[in-house]
N, C-alpha and C. Protein backbone atom coordinates (compact mmCIF):
# COMPACT_ATOMS: atom_id res chain seq x y z
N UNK A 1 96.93 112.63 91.84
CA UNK A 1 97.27 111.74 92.92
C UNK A 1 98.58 112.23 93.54
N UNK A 2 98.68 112.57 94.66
CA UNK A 2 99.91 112.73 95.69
C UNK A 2 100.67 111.54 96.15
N UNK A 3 102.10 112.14 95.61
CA UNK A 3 103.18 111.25 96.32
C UNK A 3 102.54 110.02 97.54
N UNK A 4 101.69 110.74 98.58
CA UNK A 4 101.67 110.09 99.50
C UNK A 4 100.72 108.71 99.65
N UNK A 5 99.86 109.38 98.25
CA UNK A 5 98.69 108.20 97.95
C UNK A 5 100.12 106.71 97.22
N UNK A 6 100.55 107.75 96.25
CA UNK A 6 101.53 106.75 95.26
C UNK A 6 102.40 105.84 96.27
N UNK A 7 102.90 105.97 97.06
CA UNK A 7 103.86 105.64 98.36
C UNK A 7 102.48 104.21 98.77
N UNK A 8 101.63 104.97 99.10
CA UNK A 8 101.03 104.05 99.77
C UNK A 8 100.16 102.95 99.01
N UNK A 9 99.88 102.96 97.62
CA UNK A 9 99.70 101.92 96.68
C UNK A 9 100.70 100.99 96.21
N UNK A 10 102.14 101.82 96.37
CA UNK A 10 103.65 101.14 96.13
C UNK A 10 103.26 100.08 97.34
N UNK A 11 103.18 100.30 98.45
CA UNK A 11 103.16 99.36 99.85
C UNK A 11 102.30 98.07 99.35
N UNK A 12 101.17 98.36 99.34
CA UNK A 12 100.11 97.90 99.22
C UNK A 12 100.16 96.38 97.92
N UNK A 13 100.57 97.28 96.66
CA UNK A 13 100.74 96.67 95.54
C UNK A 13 101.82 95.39 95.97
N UNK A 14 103.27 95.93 96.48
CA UNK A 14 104.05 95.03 96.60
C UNK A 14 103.18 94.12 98.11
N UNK A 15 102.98 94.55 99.02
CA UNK A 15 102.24 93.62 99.64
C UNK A 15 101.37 92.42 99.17
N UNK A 16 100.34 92.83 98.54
CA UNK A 16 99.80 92.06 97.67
C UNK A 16 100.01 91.08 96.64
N UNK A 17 101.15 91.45 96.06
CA UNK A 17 101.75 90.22 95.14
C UNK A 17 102.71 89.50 96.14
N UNK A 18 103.28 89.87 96.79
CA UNK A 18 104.30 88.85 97.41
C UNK A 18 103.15 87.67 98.53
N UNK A 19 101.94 88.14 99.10
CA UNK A 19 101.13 87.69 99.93
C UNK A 19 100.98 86.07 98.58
N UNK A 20 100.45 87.00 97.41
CA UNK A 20 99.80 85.56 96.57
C UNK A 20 100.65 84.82 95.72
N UNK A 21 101.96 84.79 96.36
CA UNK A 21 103.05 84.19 96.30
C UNK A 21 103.73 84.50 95.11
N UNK A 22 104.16 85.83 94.52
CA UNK A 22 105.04 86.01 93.63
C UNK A 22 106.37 85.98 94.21
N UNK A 23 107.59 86.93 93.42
CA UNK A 23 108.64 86.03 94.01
C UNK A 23 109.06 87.70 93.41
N UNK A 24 109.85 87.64 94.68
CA UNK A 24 110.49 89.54 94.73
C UNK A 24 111.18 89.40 93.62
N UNK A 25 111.90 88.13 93.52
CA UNK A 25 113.26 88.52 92.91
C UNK A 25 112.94 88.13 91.08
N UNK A 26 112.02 88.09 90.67
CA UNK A 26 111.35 88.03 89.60
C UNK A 26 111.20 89.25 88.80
N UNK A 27 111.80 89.29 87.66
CA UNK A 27 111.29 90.69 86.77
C UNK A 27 110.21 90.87 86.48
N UNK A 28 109.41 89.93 86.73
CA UNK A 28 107.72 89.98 85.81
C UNK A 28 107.39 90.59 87.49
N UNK A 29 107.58 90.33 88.51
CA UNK A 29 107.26 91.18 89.80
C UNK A 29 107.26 92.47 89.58
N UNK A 30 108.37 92.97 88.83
CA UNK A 30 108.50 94.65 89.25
C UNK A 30 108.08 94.43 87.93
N UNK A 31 107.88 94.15 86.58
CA UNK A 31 106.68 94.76 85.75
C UNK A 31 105.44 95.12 86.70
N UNK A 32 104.98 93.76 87.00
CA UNK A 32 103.36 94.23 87.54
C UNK A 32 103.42 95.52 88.47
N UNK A 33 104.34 95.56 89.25
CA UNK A 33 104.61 96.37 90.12
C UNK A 33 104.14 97.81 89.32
N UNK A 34 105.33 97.95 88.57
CA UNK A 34 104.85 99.50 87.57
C UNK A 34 103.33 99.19 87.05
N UNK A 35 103.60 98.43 86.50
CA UNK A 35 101.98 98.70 85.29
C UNK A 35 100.62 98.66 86.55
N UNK A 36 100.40 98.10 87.61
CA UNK A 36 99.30 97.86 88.23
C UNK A 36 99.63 99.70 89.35
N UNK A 37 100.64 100.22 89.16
CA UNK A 37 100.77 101.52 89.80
C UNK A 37 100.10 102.42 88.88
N UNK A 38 99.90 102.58 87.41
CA UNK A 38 99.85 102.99 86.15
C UNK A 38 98.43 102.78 86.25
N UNK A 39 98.11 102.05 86.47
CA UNK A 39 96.22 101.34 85.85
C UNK A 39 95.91 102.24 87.01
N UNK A 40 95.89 101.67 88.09
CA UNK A 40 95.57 102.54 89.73
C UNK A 40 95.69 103.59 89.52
N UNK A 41 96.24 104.64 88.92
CA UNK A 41 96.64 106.03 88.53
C UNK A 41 95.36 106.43 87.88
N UNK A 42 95.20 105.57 86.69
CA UNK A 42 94.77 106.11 85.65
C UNK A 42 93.86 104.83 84.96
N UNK A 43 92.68 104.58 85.64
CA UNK A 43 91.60 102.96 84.74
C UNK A 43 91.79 102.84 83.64
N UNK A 44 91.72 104.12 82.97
CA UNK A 44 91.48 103.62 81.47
C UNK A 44 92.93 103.25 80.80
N UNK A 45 94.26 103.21 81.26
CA UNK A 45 95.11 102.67 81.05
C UNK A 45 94.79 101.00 80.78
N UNK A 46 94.42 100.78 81.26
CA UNK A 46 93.83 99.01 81.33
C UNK A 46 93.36 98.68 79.99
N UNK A 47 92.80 99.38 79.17
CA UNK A 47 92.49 99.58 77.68
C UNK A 47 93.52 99.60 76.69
N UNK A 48 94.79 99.81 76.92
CA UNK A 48 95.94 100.19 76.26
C UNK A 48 97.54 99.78 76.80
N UNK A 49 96.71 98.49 77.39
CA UNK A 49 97.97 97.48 77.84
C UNK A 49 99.26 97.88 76.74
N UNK A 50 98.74 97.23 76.36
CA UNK A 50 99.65 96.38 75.03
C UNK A 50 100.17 97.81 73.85
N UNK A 51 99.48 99.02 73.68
CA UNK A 51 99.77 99.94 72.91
C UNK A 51 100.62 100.65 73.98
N UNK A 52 100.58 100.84 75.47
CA UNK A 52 101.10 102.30 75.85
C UNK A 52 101.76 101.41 77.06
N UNK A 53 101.21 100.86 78.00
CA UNK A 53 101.48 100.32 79.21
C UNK A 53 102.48 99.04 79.20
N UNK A 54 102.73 98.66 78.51
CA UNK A 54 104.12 97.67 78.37
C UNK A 54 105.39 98.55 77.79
N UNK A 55 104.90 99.69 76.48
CA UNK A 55 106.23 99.81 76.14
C UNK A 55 106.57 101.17 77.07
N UNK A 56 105.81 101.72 77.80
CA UNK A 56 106.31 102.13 78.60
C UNK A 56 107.24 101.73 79.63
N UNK A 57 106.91 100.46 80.21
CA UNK A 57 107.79 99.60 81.26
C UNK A 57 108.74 99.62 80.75
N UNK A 58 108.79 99.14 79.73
CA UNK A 58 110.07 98.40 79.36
C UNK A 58 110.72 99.35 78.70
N UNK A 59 110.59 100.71 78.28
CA UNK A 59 111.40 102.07 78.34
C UNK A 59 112.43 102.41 79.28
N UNK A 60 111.23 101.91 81.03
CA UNK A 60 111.37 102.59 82.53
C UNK A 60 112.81 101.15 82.75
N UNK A 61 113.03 100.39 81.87
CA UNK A 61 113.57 98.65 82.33
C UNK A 61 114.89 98.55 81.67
N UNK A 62 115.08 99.32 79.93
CA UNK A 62 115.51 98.83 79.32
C UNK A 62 115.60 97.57 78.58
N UNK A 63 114.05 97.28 78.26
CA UNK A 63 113.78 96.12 77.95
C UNK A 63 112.55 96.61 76.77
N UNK A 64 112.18 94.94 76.02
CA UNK A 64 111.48 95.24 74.73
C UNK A 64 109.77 95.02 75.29
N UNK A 65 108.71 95.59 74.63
CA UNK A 65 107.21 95.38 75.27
C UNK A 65 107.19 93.94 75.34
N UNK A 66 107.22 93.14 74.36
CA UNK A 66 107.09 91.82 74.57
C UNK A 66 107.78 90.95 75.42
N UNK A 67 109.08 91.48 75.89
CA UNK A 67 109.29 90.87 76.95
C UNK A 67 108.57 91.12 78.43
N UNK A 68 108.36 92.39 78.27
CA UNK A 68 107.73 92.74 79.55
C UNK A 68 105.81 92.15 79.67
N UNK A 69 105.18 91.68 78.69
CA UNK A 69 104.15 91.03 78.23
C UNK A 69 104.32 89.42 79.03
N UNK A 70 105.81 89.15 78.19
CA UNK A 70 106.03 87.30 78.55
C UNK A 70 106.62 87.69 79.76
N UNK A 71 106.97 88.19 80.54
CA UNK A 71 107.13 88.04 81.80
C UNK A 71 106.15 88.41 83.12
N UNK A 72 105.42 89.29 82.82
CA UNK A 72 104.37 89.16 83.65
C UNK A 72 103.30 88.02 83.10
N UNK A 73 103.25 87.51 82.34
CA UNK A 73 102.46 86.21 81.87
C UNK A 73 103.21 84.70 82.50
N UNK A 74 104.66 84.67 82.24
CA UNK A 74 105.07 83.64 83.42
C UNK A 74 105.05 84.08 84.78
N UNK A 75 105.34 85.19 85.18
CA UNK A 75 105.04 85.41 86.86
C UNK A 75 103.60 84.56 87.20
N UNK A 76 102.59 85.06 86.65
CA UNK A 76 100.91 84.69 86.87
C UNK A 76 101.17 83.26 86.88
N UNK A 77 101.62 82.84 85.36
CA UNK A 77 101.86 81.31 85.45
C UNK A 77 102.31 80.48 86.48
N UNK A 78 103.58 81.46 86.39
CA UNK A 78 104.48 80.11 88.25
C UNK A 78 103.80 80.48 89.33
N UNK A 79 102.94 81.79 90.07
CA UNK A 79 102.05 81.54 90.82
C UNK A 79 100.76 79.94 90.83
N UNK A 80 100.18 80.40 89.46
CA UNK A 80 99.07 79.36 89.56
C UNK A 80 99.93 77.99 89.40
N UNK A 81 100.66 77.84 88.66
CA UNK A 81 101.61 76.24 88.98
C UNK A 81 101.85 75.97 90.11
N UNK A 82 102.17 76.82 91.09
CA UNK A 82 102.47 76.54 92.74
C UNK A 82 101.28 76.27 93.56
N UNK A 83 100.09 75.99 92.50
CA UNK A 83 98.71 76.27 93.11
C UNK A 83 98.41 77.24 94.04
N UNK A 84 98.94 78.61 93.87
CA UNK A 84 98.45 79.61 95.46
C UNK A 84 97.09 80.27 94.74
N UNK A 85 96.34 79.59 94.14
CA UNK A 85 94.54 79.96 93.89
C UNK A 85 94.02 80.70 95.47
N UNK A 86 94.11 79.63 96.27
CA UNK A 86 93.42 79.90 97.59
C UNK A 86 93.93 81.35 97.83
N UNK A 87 95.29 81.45 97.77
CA UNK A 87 95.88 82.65 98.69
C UNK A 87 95.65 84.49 97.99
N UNK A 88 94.93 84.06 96.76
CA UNK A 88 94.76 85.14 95.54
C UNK A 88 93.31 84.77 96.15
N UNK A 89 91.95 84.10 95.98
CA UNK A 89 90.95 83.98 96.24
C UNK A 89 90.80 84.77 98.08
N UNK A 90 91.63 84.34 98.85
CA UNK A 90 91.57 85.08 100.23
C UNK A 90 92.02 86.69 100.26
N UNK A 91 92.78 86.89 99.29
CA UNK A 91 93.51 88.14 98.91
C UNK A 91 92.17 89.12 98.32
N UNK A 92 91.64 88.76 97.68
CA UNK A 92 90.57 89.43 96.65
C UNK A 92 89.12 89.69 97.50
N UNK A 93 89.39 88.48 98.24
CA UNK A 93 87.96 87.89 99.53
C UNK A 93 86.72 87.74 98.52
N UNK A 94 86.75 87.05 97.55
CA UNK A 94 86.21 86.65 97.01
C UNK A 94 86.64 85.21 96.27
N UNK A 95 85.78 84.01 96.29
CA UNK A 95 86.35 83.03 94.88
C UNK A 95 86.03 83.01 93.57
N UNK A 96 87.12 83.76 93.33
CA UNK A 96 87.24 84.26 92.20
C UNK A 96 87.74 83.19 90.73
N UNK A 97 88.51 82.00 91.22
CA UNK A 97 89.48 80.99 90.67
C UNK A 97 88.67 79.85 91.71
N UNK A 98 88.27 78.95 90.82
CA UNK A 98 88.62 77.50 91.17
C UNK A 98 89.27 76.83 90.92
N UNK A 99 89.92 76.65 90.11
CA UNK A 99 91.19 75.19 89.03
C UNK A 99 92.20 76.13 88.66
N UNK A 100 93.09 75.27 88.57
CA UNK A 100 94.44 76.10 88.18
C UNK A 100 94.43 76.55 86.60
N UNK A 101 93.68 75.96 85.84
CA UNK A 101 92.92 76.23 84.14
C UNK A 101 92.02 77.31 84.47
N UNK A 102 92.37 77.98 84.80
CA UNK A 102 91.27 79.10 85.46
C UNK A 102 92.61 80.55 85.21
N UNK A 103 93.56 79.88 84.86
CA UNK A 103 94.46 81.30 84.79
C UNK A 103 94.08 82.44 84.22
N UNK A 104 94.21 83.60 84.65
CA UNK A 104 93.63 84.54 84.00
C UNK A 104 94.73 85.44 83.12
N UNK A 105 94.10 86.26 82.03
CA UNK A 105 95.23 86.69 80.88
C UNK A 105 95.70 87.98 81.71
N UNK A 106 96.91 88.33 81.06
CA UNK A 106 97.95 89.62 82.06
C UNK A 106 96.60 90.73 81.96
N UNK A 107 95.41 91.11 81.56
CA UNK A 107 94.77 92.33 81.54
C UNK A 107 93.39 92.01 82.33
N UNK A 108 93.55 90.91 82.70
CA UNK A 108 92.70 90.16 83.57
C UNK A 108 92.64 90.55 85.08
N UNK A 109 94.23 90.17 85.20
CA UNK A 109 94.72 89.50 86.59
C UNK A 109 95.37 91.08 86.64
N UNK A 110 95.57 92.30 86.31
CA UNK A 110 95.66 93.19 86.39
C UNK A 110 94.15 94.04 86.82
N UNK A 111 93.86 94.22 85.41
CA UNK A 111 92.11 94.76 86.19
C UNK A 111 91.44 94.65 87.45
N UNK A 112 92.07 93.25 87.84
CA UNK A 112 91.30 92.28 88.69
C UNK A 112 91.83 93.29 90.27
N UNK A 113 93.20 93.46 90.10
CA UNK A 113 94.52 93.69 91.54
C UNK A 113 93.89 94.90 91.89
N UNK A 114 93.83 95.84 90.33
CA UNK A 114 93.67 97.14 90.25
C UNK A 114 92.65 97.41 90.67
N UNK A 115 91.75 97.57 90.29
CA UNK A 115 90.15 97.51 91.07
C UNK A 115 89.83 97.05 92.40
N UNK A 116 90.41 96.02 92.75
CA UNK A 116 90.76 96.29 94.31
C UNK A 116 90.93 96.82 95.11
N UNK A 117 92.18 97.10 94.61
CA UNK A 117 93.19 98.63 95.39
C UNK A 117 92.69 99.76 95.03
N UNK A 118 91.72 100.35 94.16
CA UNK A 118 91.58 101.18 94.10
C UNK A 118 89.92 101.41 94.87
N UNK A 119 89.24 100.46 95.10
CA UNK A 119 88.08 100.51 95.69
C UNK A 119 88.16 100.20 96.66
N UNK A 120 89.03 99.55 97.07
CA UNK A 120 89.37 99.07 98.65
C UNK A 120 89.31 98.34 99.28
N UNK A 121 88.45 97.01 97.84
CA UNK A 121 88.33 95.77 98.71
C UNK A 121 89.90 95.01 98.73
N UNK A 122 90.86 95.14 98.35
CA UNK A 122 92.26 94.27 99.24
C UNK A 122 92.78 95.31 99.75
């Protein structure tokens, strides 16, 4: 993958989470940020969250895997608490979420972004 693809998934990615109401100034933001650049790179990363793809972040952060785990898990959270379902369901163009008990787990709501962006439907 070329810089110019990477540049333009950086756009895209941050577009996309701030649209379904994450919050720039959030660390669990720029986790997803890296790790959903990482999966998009490379699918089968998505398999090895939790072994390769967190403690990597949090290498790139200065921070521990599990924090970088619980913070992209409250980012998702204070989205769906703010109820922005609709604005992730219009994002995806699919309804994907009905109820806010509908949250999906961090390898979920990752897979979910990633596969998107990489096929082209957001």
């Amino acid at each position: 993958m070329n810089n110019l693809q990477t540049n333009t998934y950086d756009k895209k990615i941050s577009n996309i989470l701030l649209q379904m109401g994450f919050m720039a100034n959030n660390v669990g933001y720029q986790y997803l940020k890296v790790i959903l650049s990482y999966v998009i790179n490379e699918p089968k990363y998505i398999n090895c969250l939790t072994k390769k793809l967190y403690p990597l972040t949090a290498e790139q952060f200065n921070a521990t895997p599990s924090s970088v785990e619980s913070a992209i898990r409250h980012s998702i959270a204070h989205v769906w608490s703010k109820n922005k379902i609709e604005n992730i369901n219009r994002i995806i163009g699919i309804k994907v979420f009905e109820t806010i008990y509908e949250r999906p787990s961090n390898s979920e709501f990752i897979a979910l972004i990633a596969e998107g962006i990489r096929s082209g439907i957001i």
